[in-house]
Protein backbone atom coordinates (compact mmCIF):
# COMPACT_ATOMS: atom_id res chain seq x y z
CA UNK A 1 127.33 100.45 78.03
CA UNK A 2 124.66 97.57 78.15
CA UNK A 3 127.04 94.97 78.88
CA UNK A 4 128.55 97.09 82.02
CA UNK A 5 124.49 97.71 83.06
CA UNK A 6 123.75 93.97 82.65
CA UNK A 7 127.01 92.91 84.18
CA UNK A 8 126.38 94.90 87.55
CA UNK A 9 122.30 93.83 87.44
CA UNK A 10 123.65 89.76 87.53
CA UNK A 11 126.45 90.74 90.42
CA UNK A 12 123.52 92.15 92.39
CA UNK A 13 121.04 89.88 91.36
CA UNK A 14 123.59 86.74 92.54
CA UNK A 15 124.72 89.28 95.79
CA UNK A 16 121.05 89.56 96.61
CA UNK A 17 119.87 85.29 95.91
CA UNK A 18 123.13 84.70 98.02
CA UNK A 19 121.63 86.72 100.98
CA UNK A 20 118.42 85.16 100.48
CA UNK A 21 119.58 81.92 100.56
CA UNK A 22 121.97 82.49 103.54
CA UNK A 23 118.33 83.85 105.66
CA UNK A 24 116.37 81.28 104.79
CA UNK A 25 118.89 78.59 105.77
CA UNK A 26 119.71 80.48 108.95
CA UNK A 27 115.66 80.71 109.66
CA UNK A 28 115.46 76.96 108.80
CA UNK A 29 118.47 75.77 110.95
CA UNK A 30 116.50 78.05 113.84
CA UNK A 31 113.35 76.47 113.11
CA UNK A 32 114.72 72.85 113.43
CA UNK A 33 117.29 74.05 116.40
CA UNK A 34 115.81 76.16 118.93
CA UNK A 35 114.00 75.20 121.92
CA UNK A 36 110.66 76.42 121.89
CA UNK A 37 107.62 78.40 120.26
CA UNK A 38 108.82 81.46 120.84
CA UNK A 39 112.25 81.28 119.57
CA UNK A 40 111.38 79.69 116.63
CA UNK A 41 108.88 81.88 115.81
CA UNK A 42 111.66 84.65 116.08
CA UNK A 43 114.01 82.69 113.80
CA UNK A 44 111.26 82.37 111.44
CA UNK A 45 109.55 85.78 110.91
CA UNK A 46 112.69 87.56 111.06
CA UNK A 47 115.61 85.20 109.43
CA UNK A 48 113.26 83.58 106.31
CA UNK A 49 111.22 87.14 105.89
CA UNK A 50 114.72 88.60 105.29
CA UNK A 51 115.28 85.56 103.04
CA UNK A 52 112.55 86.29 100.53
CA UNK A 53 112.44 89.54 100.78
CA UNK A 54 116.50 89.36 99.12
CA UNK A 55 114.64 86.90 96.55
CA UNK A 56 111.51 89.14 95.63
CA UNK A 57 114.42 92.09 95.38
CA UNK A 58 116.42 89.74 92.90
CA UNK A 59 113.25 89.40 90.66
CA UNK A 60 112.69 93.23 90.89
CA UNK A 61 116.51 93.68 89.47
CA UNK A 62 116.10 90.99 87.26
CA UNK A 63 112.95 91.69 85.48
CA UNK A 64 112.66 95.42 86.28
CA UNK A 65 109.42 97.64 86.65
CA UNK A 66 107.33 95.47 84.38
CA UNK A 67 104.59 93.24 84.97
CA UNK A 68 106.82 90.72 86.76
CA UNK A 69 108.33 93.58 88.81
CA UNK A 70 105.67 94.98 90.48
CA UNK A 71 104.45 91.04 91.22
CA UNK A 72 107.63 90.86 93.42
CA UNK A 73 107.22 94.26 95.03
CA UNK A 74 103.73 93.67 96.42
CA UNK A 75 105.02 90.16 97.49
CA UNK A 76 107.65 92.43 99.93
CA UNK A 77 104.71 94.41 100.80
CA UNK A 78 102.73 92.02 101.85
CA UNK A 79 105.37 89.86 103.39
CA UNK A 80 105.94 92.85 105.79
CA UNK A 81 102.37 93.35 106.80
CA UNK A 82 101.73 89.35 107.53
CA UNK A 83 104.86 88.12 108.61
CA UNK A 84 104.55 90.18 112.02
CA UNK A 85 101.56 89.91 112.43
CA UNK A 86 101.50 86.01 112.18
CA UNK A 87 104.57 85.59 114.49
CA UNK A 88 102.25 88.28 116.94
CA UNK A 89 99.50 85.63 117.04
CA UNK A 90 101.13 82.80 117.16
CA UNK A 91 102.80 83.77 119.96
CA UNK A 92 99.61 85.45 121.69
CA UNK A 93 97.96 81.38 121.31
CA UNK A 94 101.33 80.02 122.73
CA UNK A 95 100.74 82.42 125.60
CA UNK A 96 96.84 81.51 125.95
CA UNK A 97 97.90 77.97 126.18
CA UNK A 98 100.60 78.39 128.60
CA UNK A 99 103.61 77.72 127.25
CA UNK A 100 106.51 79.49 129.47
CA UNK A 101 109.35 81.21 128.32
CA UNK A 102 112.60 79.99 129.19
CA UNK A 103 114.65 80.11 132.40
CA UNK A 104 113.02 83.75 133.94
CA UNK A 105 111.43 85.72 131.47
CA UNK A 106 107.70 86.53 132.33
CA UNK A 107 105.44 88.62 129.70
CA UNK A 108 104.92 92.45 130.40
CA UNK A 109 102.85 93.14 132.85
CA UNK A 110 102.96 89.34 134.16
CA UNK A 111 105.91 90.10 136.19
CA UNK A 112 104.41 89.43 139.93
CA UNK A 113 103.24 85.86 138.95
């Protein structure tokens, strides 16, 4: 019965390092690829928060509700309360300093300039 139990935790644990490594590649290759501030801001609060959120879930299963656990579940936490909140303020200085969007797109509420 422990084998079968430990057998399934390392096929999620490698399903869920596997994810996290395929989002923080994909946030990386968006970081280095697309064409501005605000798309690489998207690519990287959204693709590499993904990322190590899979890789703080793989420590959960891995070392269960102990110590080292709970370390990894307020790292999710507070991954989710700063990572949109940095991308928000990043791109509020990025519109401060005037950086336009792409091709038409105008900010809400900027639409008549």
């Amino acid at each position: 019965m422990t084998a079968a139990i430990s057998t399934l935790q390392g096929v999620v644990i490698v399903a869920l390092v596997a994810v996290g490594a395929f989002f923080l590649t994909v946030g990386t290759v968006g970081l280095i690829r697309l064409p501005n501030v605000y798309n690489r801001m998207h690519s990287t609060s959204k693709a590499s928060t993904l990322g190590a959120v899979s890789l703080f879930l793989a420590t959960f299963v891995y070392f269960g509700p102990r110590a080292e656990g709970l370390t990894a579940l307020v790292g999710i936490g507070f991954l989710f309360l700063t990572a949109p909140t940095g991308a928000h303020m990043i791109s509020r200085a990025a519109q401060k300093m005037g950086i336009p969007f792409l091709n038409d797109i105008a900010w809400p509420g900027d639409e008549e300039n």
